[in-house]
PDB file of N, CA and C in Angstrom:
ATOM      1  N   UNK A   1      27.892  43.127  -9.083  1.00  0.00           N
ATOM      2  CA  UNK A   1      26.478  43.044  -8.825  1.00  0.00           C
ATOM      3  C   UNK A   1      26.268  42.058  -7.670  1.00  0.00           C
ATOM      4  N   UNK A   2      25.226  42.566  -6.727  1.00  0.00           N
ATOM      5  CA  UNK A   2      25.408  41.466  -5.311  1.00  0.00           C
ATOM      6  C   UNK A   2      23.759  41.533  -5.325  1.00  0.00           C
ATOM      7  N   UNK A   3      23.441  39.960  -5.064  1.00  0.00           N
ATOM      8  CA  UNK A   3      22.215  39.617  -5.036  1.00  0.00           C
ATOM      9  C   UNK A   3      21.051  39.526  -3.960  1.00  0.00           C
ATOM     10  N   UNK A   4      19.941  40.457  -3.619  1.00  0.00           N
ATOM     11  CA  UNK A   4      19.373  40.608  -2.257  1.00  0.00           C
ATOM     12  C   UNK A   4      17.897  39.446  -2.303  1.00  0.00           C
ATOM     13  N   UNK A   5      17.959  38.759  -1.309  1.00  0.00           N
ATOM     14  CA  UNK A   5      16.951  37.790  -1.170  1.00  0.00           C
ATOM     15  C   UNK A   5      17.230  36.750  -1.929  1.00  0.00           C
ATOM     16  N   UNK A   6      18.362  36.087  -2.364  1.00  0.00           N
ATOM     17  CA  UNK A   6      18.721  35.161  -2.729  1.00  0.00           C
ATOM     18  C   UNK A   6      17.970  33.878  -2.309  1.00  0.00           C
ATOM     19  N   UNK A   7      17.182  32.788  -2.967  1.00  0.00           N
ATOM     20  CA  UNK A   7      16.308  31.833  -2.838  1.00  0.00           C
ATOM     21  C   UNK A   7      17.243  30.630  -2.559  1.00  0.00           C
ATOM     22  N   UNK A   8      16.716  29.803  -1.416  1.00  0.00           N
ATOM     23  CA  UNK A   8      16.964  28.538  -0.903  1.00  0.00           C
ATOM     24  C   UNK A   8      17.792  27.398  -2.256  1.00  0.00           C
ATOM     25  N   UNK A   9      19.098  27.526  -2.014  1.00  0.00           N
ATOM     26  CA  UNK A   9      19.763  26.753  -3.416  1.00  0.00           C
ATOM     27  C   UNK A   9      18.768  25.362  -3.274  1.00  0.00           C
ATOM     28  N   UNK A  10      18.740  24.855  -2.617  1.00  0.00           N
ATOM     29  CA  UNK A  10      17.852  23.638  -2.120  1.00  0.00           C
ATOM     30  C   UNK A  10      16.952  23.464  -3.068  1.00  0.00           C
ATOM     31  N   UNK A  11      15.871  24.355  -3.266  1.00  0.00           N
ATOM     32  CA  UNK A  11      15.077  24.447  -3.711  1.00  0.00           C
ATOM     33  C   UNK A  11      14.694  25.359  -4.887  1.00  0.00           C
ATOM     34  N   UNK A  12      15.523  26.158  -5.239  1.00  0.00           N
ATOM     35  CA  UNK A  12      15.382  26.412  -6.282  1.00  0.00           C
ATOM     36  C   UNK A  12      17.073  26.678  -7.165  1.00  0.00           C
ATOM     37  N   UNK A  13      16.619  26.695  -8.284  1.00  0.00           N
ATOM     38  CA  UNK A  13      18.209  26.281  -9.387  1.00  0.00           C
ATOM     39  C   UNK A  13      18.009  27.719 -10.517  1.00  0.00           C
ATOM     40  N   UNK A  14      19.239  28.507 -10.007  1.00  0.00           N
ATOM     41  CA  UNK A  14      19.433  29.548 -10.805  1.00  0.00           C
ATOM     42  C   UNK A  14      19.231  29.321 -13.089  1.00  0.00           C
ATOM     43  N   UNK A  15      19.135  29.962 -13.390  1.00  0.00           N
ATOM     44  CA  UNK A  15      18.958  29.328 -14.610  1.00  0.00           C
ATOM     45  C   UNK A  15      19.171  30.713 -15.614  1.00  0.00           C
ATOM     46  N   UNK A  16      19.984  31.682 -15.019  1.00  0.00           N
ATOM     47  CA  UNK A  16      20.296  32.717 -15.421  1.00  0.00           C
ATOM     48  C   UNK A  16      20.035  34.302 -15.361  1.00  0.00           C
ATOM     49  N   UNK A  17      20.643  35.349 -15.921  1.00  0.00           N
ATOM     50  CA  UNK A  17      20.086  37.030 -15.831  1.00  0.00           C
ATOM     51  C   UNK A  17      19.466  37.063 -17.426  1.00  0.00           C
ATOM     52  N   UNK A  18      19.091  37.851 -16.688  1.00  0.00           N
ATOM     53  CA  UNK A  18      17.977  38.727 -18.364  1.00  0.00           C
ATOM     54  C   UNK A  18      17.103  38.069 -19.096  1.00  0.00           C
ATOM     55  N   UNK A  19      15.844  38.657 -19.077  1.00  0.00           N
ATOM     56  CA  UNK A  19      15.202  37.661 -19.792  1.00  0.00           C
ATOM     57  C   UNK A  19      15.130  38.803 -20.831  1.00  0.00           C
ATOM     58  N   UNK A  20      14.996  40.349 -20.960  1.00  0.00           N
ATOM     59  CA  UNK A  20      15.535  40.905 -21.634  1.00  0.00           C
ATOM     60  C   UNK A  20      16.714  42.322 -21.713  1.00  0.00           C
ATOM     61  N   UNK A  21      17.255  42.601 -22.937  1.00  0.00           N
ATOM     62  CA  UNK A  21      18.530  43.060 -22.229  1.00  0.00           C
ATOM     63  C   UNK A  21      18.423  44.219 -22.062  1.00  0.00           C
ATOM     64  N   UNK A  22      19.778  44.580 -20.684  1.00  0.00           N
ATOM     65  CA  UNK A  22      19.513  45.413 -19.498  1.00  0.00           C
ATOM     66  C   UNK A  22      18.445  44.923 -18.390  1.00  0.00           C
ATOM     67  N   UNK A  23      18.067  44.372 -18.270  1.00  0.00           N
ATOM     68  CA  UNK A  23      17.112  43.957 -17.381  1.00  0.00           C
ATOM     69  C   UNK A  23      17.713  43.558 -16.156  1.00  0.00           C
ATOM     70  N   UNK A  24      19.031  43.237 -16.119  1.00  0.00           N
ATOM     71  CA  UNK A  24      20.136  42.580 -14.940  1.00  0.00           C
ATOM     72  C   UNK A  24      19.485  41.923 -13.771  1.00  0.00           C
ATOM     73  N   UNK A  25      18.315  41.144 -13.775  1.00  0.00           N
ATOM     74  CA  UNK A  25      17.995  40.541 -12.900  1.00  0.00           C
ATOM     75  C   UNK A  25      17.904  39.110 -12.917  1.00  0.00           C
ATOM     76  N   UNK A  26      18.438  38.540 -11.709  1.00  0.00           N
ATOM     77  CA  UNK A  26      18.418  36.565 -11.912  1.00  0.00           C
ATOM     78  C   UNK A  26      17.200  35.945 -11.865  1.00  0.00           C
ATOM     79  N   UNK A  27      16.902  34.704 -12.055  1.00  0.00           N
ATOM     80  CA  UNK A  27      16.062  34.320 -12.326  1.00  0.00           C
ATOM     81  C   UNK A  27      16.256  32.806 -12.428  1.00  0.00           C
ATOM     82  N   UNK A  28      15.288  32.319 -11.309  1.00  0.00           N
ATOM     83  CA  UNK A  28      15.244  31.040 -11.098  1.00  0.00           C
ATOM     84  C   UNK A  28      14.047  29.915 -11.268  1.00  0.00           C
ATOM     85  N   UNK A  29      14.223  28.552 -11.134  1.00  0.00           N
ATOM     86  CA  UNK A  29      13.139  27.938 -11.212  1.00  0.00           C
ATOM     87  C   UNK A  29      13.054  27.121 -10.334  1.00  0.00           C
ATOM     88  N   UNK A  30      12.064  27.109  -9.627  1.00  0.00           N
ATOM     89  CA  UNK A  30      11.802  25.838  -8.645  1.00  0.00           C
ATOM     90  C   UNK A  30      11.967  24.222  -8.563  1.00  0.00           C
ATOM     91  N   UNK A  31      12.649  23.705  -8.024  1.00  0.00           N
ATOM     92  CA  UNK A  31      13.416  22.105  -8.274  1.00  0.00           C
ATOM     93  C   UNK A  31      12.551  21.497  -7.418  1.00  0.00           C
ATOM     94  N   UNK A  32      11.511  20.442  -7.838  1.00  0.00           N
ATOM     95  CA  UNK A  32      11.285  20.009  -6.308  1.00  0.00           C
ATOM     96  C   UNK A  32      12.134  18.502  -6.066  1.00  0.00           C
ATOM     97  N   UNK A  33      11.979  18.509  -5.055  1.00  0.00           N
ATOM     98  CA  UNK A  33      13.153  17.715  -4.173  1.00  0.00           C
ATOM     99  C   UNK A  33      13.551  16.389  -4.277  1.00  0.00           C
ATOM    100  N   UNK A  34      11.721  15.715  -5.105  1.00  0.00           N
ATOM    101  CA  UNK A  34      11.867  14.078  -5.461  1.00  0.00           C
ATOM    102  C   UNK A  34      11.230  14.068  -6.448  1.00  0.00           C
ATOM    103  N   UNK A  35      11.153  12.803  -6.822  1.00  0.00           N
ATOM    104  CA  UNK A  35      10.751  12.594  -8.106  1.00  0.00           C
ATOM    105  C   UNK A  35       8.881  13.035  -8.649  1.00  0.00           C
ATOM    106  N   UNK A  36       8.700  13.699  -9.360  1.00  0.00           N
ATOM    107  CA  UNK A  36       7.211  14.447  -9.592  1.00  0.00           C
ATOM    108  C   UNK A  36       6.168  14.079  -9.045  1.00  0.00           C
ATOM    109  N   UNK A  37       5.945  12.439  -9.461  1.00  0.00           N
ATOM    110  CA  UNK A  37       5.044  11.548  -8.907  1.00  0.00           C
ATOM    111  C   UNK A  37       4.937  11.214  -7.407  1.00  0.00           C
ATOM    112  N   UNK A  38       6.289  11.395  -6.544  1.00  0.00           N
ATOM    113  CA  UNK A  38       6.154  11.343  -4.878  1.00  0.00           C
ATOM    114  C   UNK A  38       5.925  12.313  -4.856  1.00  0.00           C
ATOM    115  N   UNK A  39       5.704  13.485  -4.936  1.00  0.00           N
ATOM    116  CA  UNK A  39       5.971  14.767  -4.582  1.00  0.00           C
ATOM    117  C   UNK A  39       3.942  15.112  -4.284  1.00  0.00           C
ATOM    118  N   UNK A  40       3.657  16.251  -3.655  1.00  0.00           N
ATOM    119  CA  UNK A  40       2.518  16.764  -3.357  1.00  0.00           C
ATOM    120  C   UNK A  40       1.272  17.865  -4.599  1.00  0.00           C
ATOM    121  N   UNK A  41       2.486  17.430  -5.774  1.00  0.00           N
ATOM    122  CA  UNK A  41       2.333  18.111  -6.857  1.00  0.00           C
ATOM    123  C   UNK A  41       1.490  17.167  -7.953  1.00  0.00           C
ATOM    124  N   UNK A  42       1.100  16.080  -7.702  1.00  0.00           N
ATOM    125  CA  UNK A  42       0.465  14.820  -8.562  1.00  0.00           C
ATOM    126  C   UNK A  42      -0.233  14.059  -7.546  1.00  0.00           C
ATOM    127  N   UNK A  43      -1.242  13.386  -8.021  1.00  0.00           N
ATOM    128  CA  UNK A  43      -1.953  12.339  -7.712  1.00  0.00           C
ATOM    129  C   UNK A  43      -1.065  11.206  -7.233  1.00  0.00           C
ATOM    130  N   UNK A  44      -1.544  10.140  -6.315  1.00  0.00           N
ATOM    131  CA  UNK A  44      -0.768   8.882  -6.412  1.00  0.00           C
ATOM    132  C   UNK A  44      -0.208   8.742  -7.889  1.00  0.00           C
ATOM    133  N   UNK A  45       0.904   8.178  -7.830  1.00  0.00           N
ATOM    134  CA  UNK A  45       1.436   7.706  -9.336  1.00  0.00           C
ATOM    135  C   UNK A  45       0.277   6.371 -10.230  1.00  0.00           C
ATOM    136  N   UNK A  46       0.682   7.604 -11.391  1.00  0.00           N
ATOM    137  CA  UNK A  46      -0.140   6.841 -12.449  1.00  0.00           C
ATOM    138  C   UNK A  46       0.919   5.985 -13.129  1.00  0.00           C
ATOM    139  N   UNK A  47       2.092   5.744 -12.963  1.00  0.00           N
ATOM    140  CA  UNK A  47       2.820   5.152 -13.482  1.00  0.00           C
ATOM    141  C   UNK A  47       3.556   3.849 -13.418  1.00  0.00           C
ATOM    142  N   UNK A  48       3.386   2.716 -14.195  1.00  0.00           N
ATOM    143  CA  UNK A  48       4.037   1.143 -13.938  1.00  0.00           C
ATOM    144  C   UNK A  48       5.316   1.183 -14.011  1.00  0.00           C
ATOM    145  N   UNK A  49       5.942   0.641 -12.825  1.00  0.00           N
ATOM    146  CA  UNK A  49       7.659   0.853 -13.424  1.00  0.00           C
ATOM    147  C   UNK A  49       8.542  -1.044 -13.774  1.00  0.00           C
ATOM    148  N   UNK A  50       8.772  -0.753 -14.771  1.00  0.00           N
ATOM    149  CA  UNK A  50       9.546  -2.070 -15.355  1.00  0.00           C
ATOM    150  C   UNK A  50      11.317  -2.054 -15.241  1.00  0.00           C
ATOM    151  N   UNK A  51      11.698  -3.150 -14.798  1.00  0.00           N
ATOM    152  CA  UNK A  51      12.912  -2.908 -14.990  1.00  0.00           C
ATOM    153  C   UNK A  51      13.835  -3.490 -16.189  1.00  0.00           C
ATOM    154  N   UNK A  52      14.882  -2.436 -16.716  1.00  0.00           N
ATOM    155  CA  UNK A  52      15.118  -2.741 -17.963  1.00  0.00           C
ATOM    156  C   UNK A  52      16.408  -3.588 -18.132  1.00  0.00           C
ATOM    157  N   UNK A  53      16.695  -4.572 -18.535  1.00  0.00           N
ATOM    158  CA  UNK A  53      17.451  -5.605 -18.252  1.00  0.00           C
ATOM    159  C   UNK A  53      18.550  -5.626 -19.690  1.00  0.00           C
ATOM    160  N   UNK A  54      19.733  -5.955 -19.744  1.00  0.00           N
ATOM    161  CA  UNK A  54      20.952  -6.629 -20.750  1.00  0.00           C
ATOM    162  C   UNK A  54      21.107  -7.762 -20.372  1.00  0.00           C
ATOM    163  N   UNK A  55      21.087  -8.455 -21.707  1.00  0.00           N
ATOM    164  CA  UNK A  55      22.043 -10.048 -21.284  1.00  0.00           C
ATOM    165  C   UNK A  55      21.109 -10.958 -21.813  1.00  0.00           C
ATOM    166  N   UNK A  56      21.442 -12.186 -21.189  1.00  0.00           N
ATOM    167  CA  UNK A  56      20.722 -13.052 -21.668  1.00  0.00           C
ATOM    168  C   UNK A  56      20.609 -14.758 -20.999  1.00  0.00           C
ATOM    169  N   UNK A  57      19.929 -15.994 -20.837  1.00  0.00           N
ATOM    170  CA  UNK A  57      19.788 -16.933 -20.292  1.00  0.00           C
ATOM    171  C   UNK A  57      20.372 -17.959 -20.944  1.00  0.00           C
ATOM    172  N   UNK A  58      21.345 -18.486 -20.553  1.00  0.00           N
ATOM    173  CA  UNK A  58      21.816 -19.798 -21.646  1.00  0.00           C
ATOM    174  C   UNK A  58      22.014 -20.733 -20.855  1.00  0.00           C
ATOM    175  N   UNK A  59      21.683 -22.201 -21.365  1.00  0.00           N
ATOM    176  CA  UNK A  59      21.367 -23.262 -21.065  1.00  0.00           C
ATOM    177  C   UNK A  59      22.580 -23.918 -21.362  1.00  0.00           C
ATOM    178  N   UNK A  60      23.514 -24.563 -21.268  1.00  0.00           N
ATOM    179  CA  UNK A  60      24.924 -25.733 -21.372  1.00  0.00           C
ATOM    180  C   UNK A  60      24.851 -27.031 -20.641  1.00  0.00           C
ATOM    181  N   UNK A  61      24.423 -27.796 -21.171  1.00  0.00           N
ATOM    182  CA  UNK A  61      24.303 -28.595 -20.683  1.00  0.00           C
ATOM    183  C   UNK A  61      23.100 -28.958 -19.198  1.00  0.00           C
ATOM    184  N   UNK A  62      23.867 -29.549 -18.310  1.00  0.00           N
ATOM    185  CA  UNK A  62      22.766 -29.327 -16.829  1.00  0.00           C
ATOM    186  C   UNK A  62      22.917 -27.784 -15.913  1.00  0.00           C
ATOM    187  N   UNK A  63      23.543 -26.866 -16.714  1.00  0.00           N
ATOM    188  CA  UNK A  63      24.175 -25.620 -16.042  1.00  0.00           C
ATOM    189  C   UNK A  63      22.879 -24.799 -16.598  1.00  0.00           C
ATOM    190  N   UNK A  64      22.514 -23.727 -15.774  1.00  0.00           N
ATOM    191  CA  UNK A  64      21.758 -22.604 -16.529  1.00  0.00           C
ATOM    192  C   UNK A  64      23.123 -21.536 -15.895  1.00  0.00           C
ATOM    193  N   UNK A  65      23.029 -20.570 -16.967  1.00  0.00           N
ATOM    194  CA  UNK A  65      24.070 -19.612 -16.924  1.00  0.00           C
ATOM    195  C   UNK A  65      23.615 -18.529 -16.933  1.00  0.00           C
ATOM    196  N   UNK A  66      23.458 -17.206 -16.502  1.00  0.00           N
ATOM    197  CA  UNK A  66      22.554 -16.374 -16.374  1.00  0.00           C
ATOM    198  C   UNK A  66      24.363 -15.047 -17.047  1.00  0.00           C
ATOM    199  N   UNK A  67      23.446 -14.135 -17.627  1.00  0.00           N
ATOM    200  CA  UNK A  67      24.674 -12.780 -17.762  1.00  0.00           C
ATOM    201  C   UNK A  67      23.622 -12.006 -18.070  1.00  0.00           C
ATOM    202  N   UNK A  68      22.327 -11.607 -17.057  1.00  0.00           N
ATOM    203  CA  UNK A  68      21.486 -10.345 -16.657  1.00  0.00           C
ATOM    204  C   UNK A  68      21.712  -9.230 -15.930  1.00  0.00           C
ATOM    205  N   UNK A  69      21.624  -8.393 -16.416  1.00  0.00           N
ATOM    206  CA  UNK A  69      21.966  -7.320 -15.166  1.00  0.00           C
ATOM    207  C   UNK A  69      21.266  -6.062 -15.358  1.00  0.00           C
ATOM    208  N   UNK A  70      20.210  -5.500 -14.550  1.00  0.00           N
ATOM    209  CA  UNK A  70      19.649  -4.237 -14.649  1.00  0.00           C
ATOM    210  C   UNK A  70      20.542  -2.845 -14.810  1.00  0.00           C
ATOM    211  N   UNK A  71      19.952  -2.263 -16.110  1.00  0.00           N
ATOM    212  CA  UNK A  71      20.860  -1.299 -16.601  1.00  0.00           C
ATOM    213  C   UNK A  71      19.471   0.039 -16.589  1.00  0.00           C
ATOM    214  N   UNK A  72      18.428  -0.292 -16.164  1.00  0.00           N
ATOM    215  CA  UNK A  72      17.606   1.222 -15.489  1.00  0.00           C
ATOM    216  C   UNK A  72      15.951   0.713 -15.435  1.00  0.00           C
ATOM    217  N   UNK A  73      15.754   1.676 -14.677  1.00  0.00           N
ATOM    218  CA  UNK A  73      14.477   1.789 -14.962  1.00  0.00           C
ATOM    219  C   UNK A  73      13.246   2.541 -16.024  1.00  0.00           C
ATOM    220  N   UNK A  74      11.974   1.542 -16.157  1.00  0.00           N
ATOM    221  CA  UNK A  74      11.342   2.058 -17.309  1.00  0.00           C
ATOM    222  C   UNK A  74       9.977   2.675 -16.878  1.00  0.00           C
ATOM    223  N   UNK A  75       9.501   3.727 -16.914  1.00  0.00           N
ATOM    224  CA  UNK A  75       8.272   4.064 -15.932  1.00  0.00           C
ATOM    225  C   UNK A  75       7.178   4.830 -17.392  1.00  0.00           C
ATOM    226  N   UNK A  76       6.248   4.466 -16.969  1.00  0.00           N
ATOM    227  CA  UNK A  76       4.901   4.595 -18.194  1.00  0.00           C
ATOM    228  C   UNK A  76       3.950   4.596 -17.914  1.00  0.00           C
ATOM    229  N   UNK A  77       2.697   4.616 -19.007  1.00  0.00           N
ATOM    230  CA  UNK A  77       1.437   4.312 -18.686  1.00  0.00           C
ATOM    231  C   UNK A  77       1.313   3.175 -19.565  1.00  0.00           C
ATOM    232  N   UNK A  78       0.570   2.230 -19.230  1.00  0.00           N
ATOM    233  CA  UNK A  78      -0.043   0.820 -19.930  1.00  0.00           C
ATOM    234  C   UNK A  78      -1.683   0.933 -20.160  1.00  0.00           C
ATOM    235  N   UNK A  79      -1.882   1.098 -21.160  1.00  0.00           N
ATOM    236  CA  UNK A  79      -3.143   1.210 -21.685  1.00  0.00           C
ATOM    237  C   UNK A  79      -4.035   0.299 -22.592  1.00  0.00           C
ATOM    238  N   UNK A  80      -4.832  -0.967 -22.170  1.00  0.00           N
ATOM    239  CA  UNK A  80      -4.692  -1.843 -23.134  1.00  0.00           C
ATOM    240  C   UNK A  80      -6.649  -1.425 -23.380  1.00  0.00           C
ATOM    241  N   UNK A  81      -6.909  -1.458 -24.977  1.00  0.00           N
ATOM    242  CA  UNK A  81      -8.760  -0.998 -25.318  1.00  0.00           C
ATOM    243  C   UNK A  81      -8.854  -1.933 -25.981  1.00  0.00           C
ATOM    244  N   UNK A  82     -10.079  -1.955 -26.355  1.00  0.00           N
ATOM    245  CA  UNK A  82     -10.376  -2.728 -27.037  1.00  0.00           C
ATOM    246  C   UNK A  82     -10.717  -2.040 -28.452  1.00  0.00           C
ATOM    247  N   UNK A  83     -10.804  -2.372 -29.609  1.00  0.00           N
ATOM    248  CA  UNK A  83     -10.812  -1.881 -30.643  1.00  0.00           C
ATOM    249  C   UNK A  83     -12.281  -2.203 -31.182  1.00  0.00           C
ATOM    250  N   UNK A  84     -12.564  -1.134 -32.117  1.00  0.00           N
ATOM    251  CA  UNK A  84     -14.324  -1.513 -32.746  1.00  0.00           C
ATOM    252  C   UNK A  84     -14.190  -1.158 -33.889  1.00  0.00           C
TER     253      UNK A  84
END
């Protein structure tokens, strides 16, 4: 089977044939290129990004000793109401 009009791998990501059977046709979905929120597909980002940290601060004497190290990022919405 050889495929005619094959779509920009770039931009779009095969994801299989048949949606039912005999149907022998591929079928793809559109990837866009960066992350949702840069993209032309959303508003400016609604989202706060925190970074998510291991480890910890210890004090010895006149030494501060640090063993922190960013292990990812945390991206959300922050919503603070007031309650009644």
């Amino acid at each position: 089977m050889e495929e005619i009009n094959v779509p920009d791998p770039n931009f779009y990501m095969a994801i299989g044939y048949d949606r039912h059977p005999g149907q022998e046709i591929m079928h793809y979905r559109y990837v866009v290129p960066s992350e949702l929120e840069e993209s032309n597909y959303m508003d400016p980002s609604p989202f706060l990004k925190f970074d998510v940290r291991k480890g910890k601060d210890m004090v010895e004497g006149d030494m501060d000793k640090q063993s922190i190290e960013q292990t990812g990022l945390f991206k959300g919405l922050v919503r603070i109401t007031q309650q009644e």
